[in-house]
PDB file of N, CA and C in Angstrom:
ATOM      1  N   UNK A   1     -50.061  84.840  65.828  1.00  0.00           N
ATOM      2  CA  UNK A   1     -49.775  84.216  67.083  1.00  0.00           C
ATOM      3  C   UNK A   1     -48.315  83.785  67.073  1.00  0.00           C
ATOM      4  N   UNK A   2     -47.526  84.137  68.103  1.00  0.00           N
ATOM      5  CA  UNK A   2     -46.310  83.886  68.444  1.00  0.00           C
ATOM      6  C   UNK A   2     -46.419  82.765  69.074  1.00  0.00           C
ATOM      7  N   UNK A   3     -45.334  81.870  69.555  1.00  0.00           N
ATOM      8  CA  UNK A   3     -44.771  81.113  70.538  1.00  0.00           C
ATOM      9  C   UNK A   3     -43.627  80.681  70.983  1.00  0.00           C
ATOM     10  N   UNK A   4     -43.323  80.785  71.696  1.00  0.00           N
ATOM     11  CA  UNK A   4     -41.961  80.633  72.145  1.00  0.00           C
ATOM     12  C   UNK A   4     -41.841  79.384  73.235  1.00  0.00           C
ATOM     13  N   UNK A   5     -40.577  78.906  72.822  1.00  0.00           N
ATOM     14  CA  UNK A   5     -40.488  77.231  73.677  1.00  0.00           C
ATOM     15  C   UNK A   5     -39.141  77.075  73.767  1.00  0.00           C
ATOM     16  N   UNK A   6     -39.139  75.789  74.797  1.00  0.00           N
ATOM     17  CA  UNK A   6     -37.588  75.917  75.412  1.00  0.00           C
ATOM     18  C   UNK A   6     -37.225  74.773  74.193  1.00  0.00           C
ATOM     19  N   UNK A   7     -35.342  74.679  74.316  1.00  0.00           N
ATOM     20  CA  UNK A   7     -35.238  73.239  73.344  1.00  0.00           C
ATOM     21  C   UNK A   7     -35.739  72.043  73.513  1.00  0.00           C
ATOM     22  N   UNK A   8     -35.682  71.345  72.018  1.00  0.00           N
ATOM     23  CA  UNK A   8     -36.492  70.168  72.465  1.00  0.00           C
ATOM     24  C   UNK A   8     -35.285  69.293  72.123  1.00  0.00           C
ATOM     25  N   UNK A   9     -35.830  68.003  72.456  1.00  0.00           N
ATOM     26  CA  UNK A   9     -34.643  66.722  72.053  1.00  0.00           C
ATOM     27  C   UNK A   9     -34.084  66.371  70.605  1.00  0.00           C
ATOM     28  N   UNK A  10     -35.099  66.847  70.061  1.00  0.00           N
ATOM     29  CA  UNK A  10     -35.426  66.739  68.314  1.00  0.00           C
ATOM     30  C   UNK A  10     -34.080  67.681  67.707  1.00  0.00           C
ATOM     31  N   UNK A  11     -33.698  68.896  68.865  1.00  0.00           N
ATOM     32  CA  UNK A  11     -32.328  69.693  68.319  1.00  0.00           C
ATOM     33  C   UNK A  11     -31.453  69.386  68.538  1.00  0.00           C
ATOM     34  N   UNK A  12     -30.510  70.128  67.737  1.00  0.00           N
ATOM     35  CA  UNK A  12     -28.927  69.174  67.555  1.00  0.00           C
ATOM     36  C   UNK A  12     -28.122  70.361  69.098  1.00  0.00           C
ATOM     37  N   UNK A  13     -27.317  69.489  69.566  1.00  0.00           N
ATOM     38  CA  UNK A  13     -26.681  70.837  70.416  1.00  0.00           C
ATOM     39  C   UNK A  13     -25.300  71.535  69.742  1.00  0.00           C
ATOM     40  N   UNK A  14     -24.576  71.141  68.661  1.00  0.00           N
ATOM     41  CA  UNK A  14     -24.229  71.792  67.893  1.00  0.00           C
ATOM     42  C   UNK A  14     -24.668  71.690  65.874  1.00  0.00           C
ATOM     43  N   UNK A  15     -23.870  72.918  65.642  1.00  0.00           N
ATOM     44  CA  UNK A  15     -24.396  72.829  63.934  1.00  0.00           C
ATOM     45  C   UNK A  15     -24.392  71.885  63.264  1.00  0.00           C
ATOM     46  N   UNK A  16     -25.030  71.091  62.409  1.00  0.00           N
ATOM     47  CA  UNK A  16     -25.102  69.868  62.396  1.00  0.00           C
ATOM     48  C   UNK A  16     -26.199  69.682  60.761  1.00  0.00           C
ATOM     49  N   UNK A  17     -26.186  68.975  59.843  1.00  0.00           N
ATOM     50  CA  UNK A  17     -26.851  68.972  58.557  1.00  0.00           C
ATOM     51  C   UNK A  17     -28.043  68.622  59.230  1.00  0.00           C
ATOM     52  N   UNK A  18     -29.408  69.323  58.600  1.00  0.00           N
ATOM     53  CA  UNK A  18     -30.358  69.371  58.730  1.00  0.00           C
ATOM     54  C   UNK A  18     -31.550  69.631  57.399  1.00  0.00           C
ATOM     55  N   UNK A  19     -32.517  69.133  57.031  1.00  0.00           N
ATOM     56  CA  UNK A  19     -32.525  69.451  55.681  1.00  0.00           C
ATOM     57  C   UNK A  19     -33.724  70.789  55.782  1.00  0.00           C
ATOM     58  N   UNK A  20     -33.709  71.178  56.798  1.00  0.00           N
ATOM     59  CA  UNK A  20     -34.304  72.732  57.350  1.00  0.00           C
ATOM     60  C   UNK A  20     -32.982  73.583  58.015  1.00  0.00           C
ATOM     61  N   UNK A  21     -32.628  74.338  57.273  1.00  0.00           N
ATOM     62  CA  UNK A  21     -31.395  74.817  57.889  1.00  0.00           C
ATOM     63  C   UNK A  21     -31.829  75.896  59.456  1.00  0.00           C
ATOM     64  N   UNK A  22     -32.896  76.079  59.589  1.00  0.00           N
ATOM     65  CA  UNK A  22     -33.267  76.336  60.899  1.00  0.00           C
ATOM     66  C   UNK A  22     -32.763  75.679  61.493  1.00  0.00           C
ATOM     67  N   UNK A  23     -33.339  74.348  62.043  1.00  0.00           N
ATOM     68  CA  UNK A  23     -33.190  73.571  62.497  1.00  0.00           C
ATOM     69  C   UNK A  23     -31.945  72.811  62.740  1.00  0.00           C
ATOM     70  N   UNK A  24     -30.828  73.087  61.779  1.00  0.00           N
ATOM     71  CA  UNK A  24     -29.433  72.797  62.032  1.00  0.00           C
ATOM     72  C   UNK A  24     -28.306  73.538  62.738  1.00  0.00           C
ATOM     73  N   UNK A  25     -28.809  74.755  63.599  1.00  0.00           N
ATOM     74  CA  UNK A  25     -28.183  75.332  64.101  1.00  0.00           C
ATOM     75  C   UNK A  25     -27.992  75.005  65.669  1.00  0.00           C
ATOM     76  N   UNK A  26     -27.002  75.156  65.956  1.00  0.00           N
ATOM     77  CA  UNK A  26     -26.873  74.522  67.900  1.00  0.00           C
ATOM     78  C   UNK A  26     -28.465  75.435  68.564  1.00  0.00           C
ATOM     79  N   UNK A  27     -28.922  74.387  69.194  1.00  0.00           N
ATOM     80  CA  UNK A  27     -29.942  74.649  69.998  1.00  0.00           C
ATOM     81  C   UNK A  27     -29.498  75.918  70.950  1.00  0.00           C
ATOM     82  N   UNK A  28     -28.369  75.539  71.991  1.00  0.00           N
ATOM     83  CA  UNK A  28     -27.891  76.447  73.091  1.00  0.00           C
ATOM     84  C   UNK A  28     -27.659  77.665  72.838  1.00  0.00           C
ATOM     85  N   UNK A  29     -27.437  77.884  71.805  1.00  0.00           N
ATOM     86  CA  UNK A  29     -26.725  79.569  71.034  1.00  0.00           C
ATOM     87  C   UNK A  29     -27.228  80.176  70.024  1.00  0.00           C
ATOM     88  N   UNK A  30     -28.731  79.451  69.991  1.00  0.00           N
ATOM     89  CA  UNK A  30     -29.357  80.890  68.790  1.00  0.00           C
ATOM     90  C   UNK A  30     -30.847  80.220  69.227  1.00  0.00           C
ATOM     91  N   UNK A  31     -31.564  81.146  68.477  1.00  0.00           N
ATOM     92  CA  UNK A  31     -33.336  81.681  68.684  1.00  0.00           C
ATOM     93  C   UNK A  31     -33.510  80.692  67.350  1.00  0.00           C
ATOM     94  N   UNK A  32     -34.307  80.235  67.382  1.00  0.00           N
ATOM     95  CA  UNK A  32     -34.478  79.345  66.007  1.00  0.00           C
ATOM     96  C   UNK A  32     -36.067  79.387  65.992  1.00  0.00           C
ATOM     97  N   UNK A  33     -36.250  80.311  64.381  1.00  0.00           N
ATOM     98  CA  UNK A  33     -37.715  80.237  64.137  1.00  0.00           C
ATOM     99  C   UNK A  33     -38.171  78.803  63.475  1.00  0.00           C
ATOM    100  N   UNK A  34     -39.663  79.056  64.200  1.00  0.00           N
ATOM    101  CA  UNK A  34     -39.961  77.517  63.403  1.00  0.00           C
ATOM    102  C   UNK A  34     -41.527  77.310  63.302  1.00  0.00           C
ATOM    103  N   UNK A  35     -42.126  76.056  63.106  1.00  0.00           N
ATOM    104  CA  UNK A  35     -43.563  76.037  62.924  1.00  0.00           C
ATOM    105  C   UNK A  35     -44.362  75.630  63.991  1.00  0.00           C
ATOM    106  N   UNK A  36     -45.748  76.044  64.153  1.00  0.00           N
ATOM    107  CA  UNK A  36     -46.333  76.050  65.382  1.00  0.00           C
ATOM    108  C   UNK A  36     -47.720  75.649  64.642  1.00  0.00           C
ATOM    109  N   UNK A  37     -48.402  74.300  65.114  1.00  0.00           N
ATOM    110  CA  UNK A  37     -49.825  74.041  65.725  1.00  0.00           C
ATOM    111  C   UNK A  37     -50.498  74.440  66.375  1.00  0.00           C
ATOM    112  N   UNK A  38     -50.310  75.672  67.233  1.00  0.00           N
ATOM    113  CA  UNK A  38     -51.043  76.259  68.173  1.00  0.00           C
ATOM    114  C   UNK A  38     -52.114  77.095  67.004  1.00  0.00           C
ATOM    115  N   UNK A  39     -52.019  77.816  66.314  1.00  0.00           N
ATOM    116  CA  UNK A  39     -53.254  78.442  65.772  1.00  0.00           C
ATOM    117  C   UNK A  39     -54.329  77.522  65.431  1.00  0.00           C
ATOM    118  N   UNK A  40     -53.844  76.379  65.146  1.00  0.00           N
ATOM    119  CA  UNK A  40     -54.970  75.291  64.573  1.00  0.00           C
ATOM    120  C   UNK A  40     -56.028  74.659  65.504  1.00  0.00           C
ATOM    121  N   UNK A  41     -55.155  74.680  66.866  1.00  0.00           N
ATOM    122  CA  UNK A  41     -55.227  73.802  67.941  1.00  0.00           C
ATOM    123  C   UNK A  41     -56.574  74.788  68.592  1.00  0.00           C
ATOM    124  N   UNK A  42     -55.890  76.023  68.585  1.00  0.00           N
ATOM    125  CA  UNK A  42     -57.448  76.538  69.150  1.00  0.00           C
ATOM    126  C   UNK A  42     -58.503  77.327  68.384  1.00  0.00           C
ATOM    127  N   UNK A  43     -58.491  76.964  66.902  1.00  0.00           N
ATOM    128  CA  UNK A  43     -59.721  76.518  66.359  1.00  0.00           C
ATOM    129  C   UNK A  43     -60.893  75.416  66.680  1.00  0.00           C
ATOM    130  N   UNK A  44     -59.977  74.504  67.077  1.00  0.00           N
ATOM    131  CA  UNK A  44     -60.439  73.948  67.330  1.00  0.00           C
ATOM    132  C   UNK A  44     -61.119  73.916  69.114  1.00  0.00           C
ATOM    133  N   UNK A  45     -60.777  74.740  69.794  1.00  0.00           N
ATOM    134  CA  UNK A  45     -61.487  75.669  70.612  1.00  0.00           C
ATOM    135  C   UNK A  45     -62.628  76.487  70.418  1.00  0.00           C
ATOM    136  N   UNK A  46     -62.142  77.300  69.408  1.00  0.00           N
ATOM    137  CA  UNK A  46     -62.983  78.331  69.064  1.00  0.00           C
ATOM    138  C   UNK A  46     -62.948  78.683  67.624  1.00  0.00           C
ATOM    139  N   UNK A  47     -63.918  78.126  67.301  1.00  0.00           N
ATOM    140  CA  UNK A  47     -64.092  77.172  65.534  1.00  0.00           C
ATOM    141  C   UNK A  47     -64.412  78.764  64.938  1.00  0.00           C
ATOM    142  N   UNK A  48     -65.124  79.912  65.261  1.00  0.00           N
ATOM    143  CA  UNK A  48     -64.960  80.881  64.988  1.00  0.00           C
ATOM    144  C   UNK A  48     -64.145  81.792  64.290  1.00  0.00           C
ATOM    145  N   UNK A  49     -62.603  81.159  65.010  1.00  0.00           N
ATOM    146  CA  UNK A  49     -61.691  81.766  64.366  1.00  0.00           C
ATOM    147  C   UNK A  49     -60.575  81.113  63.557  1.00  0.00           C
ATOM    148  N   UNK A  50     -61.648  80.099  62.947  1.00  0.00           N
ATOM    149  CA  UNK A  50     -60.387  78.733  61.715  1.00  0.00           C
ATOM    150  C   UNK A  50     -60.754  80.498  60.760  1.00  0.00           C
ATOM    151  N   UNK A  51     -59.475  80.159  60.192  1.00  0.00           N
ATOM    152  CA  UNK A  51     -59.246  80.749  59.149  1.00  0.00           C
ATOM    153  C   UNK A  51     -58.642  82.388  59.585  1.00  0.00           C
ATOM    154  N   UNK A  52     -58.631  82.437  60.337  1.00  0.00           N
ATOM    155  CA  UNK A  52     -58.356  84.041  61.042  1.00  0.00           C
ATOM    156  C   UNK A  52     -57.000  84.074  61.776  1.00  0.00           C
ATOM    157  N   UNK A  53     -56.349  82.960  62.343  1.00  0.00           N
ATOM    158  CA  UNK A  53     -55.089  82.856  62.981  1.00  0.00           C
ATOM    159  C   UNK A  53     -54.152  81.764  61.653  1.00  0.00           C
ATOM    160  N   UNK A  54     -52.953  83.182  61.513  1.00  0.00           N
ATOM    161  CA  UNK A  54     -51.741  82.301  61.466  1.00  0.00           C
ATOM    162  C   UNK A  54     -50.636  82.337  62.971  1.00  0.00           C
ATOM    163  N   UNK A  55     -49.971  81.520  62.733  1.00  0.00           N
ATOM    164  CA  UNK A  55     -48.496  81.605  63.795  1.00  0.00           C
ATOM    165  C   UNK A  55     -47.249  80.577  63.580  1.00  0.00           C
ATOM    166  N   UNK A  56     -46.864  81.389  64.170  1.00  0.00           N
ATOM    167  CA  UNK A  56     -44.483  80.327  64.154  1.00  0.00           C
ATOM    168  C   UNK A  56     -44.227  80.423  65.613  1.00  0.00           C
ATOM    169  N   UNK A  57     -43.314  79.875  65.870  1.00  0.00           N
ATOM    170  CA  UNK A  57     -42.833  79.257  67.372  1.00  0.00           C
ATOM    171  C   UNK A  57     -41.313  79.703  67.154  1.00  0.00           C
ATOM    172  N   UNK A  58     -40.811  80.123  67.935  1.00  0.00           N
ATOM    173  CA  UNK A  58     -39.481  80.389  68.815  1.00  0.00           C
ATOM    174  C   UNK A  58     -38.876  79.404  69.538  1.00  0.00           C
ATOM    175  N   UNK A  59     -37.899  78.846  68.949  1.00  0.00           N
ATOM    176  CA  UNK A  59     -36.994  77.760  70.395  1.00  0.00           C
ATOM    177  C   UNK A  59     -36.158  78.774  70.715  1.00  0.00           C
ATOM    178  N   UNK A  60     -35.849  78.716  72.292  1.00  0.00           N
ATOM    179  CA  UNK A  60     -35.175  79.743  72.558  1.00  0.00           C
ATOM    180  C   UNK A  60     -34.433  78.933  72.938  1.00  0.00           C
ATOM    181  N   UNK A  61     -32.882  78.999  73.674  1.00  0.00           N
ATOM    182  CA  UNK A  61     -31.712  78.334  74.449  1.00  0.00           C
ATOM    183  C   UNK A  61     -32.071  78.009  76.143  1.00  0.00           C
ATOM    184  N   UNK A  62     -33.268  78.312  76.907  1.00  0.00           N
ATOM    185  CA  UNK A  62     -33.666  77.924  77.970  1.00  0.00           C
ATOM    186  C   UNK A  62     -33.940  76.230  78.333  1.00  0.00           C
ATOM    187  N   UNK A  63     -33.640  75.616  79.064  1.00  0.00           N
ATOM    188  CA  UNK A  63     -34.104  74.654  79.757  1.00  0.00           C
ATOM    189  C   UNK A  63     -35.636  74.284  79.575  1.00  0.00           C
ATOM    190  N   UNK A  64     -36.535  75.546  80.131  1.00  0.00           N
ATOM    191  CA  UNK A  64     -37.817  75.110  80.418  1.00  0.00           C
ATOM    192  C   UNK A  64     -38.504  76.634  80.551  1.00  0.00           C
ATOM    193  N   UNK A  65     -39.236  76.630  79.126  1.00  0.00           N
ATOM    194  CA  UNK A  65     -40.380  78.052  79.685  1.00  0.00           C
ATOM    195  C   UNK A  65     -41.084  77.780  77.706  1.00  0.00           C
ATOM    196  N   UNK A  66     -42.167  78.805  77.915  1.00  0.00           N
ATOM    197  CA  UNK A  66     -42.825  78.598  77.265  1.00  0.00           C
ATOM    198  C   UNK A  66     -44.223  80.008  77.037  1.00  0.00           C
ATOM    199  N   UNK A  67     -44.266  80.773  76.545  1.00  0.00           N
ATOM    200  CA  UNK A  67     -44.957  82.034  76.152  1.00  0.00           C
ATOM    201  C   UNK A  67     -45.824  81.788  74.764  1.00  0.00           C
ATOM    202  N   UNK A  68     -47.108  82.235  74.989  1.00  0.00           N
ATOM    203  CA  UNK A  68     -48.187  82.342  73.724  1.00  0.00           C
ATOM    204  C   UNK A  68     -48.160  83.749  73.774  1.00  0.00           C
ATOM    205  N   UNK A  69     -48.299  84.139  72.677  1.00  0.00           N
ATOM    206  CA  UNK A  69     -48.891  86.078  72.133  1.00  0.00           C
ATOM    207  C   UNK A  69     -49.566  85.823  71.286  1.00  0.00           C
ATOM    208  N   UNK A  70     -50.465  86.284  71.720  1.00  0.00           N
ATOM    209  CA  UNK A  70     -51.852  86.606  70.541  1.00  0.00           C
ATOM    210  C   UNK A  70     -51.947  88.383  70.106  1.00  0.00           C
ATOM    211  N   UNK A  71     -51.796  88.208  69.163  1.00  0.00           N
ATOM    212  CA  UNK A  71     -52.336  89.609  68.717  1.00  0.00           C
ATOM    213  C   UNK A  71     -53.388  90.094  67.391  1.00  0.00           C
TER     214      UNK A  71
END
């Protein structure tokens, strides 16, 4: 499972020490992989499939949007 999300407040808007070097890169000007609760979250939906979903999240440089992929 993918996800993709706009920046959050938690990012720096330029490069900046971070002790996840993901995470230390300017929000506005790069794709920054990162970790996602969503596989867990809908186990707990659909308890069926604990153990069957991994996934990572995408901050992208947008304002406001937000995409799930399941595959």
């Amino acid at each position: 499972m993918t996800t993709i999300h706009d920046i959050t407040n938690t990012q720096t808007i330029l490069d900046a020490p971070h002790k996840d070097l993901r995470r230390a890169r300017a929000c506005g000007m790069s794709l920054i992989p990162t970790t996602t609760g969503s596989a867990t979250a809908i186990t707990h939906i659909f308890p069926e499939l604990k153990g069957k979903l991994n996934g990572h999240a995408i901050r992208v440089p947008l304002a406001n949007a937000s995409l799930t992929d399941c595959v």
